[in-house]
PDB file of N, CA and C in Angstrom:
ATOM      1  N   UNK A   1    -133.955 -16.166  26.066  1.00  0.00           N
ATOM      2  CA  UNK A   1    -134.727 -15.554  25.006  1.00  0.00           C
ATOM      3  C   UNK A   1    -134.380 -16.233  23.682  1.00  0.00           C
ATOM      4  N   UNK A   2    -135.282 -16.439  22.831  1.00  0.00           N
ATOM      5  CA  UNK A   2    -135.172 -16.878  21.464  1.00  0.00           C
ATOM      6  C   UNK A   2    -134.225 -16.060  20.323  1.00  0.00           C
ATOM      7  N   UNK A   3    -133.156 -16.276  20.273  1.00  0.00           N
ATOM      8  CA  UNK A   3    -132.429 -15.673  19.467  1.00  0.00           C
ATOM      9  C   UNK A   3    -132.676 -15.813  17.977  1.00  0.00           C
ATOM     10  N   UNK A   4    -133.565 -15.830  17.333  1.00  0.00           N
ATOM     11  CA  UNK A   4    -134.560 -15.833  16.208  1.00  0.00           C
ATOM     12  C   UNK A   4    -135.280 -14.398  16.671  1.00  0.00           C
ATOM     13  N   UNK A   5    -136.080 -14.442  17.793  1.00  0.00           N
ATOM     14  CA  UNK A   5    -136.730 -13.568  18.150  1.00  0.00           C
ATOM     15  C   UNK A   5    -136.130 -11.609  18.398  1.00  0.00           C
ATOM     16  N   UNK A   6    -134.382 -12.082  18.623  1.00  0.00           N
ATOM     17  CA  UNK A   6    -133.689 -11.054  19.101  1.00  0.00           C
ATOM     18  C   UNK A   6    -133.512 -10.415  17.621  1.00  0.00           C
ATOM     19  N   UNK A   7    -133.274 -11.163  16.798  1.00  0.00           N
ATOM     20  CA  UNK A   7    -132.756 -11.224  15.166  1.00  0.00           C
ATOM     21  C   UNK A   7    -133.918 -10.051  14.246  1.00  0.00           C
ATOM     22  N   UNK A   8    -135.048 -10.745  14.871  1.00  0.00           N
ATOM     23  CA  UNK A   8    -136.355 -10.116  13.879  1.00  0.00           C
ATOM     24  C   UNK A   8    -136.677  -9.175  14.556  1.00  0.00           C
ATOM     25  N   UNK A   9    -136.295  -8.513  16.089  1.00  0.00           N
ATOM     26  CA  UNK A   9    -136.564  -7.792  16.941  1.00  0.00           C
ATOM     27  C   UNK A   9    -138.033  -7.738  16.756  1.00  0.00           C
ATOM     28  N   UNK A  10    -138.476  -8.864  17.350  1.00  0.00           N
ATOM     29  CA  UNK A  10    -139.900  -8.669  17.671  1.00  0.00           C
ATOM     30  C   UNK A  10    -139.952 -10.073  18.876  1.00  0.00           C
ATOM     31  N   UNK A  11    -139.605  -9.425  20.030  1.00  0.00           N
ATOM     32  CA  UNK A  11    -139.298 -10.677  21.607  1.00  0.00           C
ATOM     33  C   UNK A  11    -140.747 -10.316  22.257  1.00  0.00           C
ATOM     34  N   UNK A  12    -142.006  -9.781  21.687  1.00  0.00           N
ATOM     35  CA  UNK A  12    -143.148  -9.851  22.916  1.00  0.00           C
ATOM     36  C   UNK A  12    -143.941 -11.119  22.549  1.00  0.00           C
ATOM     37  N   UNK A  13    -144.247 -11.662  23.423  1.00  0.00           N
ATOM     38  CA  UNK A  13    -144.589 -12.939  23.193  1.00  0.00           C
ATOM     39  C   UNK A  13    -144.885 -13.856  24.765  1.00  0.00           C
ATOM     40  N   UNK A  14    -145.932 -14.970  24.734  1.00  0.00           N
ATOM     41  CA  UNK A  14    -145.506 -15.674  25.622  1.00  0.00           C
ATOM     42  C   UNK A  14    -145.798 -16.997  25.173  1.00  0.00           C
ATOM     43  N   UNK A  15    -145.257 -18.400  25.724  1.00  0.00           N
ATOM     44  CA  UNK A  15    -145.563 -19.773  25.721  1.00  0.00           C
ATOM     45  C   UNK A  15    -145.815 -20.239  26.965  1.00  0.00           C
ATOM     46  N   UNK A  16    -147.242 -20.605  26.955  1.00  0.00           N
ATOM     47  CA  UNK A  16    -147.126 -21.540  28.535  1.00  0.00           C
ATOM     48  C   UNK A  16    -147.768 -23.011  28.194  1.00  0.00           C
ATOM     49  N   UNK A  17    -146.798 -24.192  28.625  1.00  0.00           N
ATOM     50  CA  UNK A  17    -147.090 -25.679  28.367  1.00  0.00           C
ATOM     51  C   UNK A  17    -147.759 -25.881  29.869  1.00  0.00           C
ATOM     52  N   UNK A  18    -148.664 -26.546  29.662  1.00  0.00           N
ATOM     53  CA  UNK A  18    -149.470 -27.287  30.997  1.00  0.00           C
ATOM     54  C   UNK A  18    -149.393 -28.462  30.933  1.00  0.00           C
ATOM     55  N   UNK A  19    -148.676 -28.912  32.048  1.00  0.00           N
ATOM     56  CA  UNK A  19    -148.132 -30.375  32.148  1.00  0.00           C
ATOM     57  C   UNK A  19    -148.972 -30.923  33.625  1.00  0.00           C
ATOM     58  N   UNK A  20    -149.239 -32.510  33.326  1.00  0.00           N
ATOM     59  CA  UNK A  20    -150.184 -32.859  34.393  1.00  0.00           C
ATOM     60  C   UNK A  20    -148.849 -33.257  35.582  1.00  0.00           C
ATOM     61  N   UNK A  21    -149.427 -33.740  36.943  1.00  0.00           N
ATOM     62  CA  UNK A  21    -148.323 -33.337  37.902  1.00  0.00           C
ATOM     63  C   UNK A  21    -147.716 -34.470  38.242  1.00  0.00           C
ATOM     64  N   UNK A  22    -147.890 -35.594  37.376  1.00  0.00           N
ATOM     65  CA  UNK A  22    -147.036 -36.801  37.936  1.00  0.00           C
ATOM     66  C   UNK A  22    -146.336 -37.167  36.558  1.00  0.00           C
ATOM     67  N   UNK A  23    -146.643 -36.756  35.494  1.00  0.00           N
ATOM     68  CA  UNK A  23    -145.293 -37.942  34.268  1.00  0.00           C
ATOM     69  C   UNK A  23    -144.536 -36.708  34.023  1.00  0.00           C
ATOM     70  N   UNK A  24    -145.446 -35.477  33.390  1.00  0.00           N
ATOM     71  CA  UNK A  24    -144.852 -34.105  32.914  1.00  0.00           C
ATOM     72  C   UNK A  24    -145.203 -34.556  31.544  1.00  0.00           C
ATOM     73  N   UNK A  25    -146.645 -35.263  31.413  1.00  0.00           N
ATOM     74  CA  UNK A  25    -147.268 -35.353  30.065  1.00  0.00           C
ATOM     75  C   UNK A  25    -147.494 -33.736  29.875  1.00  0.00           C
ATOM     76  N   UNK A  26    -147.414 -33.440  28.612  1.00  0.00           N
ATOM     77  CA  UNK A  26    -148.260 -32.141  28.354  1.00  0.00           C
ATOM     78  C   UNK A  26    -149.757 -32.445  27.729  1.00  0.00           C
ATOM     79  N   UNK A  27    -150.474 -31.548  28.685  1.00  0.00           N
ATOM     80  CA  UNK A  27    -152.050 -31.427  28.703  1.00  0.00           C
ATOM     81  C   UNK A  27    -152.421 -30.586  27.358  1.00  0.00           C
ATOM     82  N   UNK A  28    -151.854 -29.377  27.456  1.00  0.00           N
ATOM     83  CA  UNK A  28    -151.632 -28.036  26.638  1.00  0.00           C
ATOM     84  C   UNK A  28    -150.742 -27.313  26.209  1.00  0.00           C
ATOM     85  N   UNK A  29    -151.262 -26.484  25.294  1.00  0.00           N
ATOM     86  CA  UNK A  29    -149.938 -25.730  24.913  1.00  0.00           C
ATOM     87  C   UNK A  29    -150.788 -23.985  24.405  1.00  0.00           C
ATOM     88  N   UNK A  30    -150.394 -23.371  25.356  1.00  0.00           N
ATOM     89  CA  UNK A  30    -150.781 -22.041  24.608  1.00  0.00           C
ATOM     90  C   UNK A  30    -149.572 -20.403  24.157  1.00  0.00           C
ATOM     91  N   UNK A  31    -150.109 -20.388  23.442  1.00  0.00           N
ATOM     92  CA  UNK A  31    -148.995 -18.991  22.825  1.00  0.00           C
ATOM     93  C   UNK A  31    -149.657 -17.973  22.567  1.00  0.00           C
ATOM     94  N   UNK A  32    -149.149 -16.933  22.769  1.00  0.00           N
ATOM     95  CA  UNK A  32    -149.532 -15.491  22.503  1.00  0.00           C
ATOM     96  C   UNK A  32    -148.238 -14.734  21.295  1.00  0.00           C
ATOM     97  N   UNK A  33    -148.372 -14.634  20.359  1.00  0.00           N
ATOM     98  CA  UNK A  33    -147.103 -14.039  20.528  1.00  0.00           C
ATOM     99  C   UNK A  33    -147.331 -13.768  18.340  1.00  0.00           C
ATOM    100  N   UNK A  34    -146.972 -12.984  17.983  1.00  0.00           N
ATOM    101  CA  UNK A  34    -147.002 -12.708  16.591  1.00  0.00           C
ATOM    102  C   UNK A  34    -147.142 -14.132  15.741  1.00  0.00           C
ATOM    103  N   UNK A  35    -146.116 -14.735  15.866  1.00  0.00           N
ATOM    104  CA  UNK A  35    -145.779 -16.254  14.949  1.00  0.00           C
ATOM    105  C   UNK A  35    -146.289 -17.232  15.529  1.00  0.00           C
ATOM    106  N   UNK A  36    -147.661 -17.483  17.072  1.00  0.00           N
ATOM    107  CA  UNK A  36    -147.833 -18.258  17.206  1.00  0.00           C
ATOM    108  C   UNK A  36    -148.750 -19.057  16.041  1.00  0.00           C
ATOM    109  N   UNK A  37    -149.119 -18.714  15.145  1.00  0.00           N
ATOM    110  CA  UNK A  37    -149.421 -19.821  14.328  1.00  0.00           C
ATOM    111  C   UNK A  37    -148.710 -20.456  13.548  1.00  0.00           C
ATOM    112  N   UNK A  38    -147.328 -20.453  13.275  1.00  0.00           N
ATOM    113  CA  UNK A  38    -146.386 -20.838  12.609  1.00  0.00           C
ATOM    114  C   UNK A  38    -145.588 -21.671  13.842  1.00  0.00           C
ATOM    115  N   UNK A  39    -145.655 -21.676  14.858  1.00  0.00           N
ATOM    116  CA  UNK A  39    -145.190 -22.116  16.598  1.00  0.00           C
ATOM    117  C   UNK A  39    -146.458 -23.211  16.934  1.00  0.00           C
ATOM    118  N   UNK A  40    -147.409 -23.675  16.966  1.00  0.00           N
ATOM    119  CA  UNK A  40    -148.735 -24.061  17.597  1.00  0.00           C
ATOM    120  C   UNK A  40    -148.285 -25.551  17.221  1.00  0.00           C
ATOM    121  N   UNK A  41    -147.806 -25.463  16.377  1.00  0.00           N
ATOM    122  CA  UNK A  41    -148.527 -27.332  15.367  1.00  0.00           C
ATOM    123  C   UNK A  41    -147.520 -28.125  16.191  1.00  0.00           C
ATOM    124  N   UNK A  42    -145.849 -27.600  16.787  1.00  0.00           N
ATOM    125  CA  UNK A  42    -145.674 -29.017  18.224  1.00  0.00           C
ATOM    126  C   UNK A  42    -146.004 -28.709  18.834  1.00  0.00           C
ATOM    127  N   UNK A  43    -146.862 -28.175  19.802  1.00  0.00           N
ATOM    128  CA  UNK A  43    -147.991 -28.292  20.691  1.00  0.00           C
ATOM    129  C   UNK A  43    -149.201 -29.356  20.624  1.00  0.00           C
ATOM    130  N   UNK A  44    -149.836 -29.043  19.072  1.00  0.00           N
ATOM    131  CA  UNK A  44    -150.491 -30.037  18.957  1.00  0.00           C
ATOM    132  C   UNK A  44    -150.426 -31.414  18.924  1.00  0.00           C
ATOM    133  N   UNK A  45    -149.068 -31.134  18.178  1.00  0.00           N
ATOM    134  CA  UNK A  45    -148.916 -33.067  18.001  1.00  0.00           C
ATOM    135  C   UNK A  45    -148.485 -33.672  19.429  1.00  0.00           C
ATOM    136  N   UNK A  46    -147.858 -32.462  20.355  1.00  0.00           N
ATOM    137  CA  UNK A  46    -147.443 -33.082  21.916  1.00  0.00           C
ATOM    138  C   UNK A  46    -148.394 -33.422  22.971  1.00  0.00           C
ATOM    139  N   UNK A  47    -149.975 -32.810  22.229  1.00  0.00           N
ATOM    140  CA  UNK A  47    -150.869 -32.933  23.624  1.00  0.00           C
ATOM    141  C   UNK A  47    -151.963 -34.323  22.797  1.00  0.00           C
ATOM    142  N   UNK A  48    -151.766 -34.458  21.375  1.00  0.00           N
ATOM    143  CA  UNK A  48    -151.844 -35.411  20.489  1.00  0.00           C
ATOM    144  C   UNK A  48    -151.285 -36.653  20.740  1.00  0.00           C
ATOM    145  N   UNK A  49    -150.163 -36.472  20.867  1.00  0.00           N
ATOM    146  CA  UNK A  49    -149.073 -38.270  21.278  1.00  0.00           C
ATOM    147  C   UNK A  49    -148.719 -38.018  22.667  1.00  0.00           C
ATOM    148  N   UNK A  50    -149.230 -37.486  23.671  1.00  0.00           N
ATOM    149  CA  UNK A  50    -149.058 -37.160  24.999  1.00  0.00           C
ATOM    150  C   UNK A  50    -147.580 -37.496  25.355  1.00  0.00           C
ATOM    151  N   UNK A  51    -147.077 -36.751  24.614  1.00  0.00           N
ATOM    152  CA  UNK A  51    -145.441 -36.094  24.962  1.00  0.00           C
ATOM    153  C   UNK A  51    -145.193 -35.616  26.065  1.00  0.00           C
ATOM    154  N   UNK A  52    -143.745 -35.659  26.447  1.00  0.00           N
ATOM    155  CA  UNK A  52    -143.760 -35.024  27.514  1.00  0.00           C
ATOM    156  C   UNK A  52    -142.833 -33.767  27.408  1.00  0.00           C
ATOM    157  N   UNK A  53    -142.518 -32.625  28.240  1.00  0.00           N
ATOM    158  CA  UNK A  53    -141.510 -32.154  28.120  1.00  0.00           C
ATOM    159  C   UNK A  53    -140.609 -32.162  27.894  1.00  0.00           C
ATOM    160  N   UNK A  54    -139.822 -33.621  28.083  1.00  0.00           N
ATOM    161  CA  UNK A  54    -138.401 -34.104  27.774  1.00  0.00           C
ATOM    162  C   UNK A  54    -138.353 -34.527  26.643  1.00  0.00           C
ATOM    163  N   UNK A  55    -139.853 -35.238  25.742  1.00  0.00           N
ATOM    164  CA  UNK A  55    -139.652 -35.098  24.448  1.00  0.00           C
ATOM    165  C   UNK A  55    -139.265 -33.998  23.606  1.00  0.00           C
ATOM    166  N   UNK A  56    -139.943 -32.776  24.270  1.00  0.00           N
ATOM    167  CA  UNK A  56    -139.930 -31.886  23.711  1.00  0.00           C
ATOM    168  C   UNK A  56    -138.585 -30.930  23.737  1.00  0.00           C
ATOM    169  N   UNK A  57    -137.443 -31.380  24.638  1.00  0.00           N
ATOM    170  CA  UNK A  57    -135.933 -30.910  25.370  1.00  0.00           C
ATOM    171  C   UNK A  57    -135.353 -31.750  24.282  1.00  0.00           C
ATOM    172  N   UNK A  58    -135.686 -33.027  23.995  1.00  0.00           N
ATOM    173  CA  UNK A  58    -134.823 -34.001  23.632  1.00  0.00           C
ATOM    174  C   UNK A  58    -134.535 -33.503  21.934  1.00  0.00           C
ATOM    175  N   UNK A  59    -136.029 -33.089  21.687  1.00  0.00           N
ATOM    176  CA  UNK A  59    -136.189 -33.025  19.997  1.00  0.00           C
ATOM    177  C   UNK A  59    -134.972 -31.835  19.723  1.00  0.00           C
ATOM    178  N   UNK A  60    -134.334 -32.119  18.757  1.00  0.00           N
ATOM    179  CA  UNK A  60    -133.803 -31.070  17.653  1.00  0.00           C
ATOM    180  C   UNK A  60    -134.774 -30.130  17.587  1.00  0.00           C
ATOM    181  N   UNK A  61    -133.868 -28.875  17.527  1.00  0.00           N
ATOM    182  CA  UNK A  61    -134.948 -27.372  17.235  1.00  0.00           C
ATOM    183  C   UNK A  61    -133.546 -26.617  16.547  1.00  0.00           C
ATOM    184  N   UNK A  62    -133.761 -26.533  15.313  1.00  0.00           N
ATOM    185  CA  UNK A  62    -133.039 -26.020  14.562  1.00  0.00           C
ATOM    186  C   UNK A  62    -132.591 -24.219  14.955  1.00  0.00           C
ATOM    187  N   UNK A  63    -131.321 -24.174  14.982  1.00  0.00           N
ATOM    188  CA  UNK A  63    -131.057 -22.239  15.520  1.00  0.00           C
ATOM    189  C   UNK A  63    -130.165 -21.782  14.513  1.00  0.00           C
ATOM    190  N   UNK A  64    -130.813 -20.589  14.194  1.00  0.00           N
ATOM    191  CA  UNK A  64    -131.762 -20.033  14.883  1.00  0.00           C
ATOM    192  C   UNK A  64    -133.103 -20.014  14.171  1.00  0.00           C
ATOM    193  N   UNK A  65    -134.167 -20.350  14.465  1.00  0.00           N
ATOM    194  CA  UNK A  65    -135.441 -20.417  14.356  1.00  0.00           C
ATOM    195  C   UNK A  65    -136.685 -20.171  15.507  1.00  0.00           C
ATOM    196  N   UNK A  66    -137.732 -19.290  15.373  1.00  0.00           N
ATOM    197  CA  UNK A  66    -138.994 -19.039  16.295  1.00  0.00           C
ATOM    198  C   UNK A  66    -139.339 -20.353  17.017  1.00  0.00           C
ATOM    199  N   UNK A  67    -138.717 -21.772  16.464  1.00  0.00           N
ATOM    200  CA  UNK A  67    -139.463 -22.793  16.929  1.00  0.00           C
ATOM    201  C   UNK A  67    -138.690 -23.225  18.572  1.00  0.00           C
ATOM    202  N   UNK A  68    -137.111 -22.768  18.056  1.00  0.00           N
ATOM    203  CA  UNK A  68    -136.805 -22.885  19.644  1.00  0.00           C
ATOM    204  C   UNK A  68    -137.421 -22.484  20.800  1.00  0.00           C
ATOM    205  N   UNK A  69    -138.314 -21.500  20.533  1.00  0.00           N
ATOM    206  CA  UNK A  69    -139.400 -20.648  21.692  1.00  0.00           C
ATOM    207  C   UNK A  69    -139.758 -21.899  22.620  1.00  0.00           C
ATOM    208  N   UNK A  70    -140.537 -23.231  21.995  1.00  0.00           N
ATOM    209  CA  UNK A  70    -140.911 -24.367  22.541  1.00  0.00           C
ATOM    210  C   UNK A  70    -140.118 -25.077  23.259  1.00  0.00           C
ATOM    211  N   UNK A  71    -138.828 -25.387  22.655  1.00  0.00           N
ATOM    212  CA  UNK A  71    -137.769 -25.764  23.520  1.00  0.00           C
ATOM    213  C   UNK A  71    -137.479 -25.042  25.046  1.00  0.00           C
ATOM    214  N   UNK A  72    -137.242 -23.854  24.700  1.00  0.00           N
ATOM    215  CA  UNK A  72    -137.031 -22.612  25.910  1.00  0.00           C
ATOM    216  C   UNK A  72    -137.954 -23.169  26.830  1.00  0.00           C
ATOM    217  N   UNK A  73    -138.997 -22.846  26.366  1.00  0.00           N
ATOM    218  CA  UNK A  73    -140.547 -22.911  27.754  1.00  0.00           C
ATOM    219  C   UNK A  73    -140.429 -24.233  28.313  1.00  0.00           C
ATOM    220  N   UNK A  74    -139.946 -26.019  27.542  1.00  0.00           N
ATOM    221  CA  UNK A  74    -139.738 -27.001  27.750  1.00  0.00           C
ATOM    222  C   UNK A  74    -138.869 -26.962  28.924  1.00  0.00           C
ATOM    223  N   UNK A  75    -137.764 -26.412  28.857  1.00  0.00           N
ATOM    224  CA  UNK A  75    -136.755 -26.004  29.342  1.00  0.00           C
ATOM    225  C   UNK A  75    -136.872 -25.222  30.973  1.00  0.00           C
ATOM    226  N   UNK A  76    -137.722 -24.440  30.942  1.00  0.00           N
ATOM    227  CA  UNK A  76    -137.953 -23.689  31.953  1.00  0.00           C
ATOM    228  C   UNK A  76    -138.295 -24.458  32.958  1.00  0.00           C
ATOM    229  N   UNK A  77    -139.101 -25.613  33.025  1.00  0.00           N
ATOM    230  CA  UNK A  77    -139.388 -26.089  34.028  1.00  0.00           C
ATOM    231  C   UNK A  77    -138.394 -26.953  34.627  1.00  0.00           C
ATOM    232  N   UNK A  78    -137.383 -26.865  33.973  1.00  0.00           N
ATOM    233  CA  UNK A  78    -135.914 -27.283  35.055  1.00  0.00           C
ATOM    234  C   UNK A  78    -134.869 -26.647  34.840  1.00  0.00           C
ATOM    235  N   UNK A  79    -134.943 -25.242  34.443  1.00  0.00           N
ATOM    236  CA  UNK A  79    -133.470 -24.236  34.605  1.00  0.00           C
ATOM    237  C   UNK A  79    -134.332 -22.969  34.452  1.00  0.00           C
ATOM    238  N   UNK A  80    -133.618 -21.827  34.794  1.00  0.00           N
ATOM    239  CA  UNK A  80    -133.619 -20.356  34.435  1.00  0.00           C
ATOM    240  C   UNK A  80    -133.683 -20.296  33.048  1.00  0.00           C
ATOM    241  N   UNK A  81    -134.302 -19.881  32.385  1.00  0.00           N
ATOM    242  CA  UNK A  81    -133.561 -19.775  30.902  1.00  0.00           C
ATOM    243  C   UNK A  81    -133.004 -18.859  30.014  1.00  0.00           C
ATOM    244  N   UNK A  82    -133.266 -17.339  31.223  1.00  0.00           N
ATOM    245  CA  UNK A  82    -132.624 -16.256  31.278  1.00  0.00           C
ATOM    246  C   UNK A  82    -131.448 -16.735  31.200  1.00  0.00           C
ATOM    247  N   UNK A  83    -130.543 -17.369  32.301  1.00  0.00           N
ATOM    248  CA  UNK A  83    -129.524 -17.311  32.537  1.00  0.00           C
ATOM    249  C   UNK A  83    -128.719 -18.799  31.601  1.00  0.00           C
ATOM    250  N   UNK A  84    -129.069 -18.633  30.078  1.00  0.00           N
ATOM    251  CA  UNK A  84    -128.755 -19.661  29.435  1.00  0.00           C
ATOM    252  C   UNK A  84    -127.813 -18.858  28.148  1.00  0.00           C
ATOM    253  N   UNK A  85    -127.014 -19.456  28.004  1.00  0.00           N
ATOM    254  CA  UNK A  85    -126.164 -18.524  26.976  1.00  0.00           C
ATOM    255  C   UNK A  85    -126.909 -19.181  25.407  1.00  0.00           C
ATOM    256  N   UNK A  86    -126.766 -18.217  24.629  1.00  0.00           N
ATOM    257  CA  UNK A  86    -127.447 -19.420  22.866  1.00  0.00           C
ATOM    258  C   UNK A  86    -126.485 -20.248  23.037  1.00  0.00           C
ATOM    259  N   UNK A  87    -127.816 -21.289  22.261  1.00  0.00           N
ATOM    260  CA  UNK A  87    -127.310 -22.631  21.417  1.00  0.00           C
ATOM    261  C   UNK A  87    -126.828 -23.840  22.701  1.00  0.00           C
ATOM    262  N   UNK A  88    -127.220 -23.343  24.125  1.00  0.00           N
ATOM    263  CA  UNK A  88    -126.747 -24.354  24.973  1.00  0.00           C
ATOM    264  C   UNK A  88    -127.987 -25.401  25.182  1.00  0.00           C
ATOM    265  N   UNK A  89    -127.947 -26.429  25.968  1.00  0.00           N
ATOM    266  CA  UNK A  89    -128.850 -27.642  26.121  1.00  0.00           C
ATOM    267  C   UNK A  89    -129.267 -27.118  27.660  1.00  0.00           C
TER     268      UNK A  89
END
């Protein structure tokens, strides 16, 4: 969970990245969630410069900040991210 999100106590929300099935380019990026318009714009620039997830693991995401949300979901598609303590890689 986004510990930004735990902070402002407002955790309802979702991010889902759609990645095509052979590089792990991202296709899309959609959010639901209060601050997704303040959250949207690396999405755009990732389905823009056809980034991939690991760009998006690799990049700095300043904590605590809403923007780690992107990282997290990046993240998910190769760990739990429940089971991630803050501030780990």
């Amino acid at each position: 969970m986004c510990q930004k999100a735990s902070i402002i106590s407002n955790t309802k929300g979702v991010i889902k990245i759609l990645i095509d099935s052979e590089g792990k380019t991202i296709l899309g990026v959609h959010i639901l969630a209060p601050h997704a318009a303040d959250l949207i714009h690396e999405g755009v620039l990732a389905v823009k410069h056809k980034l991939t997830i690991d760009d998006i693991i690799d990049t700095v995401h300043v904590f605590p900040t809403l923007s780690e949300s992107m990282k997290l979901a990046a993240q998910a598609f190769y760990k739990d991210i429940g089971s991630l303590s803050c501030c780990t890689e």
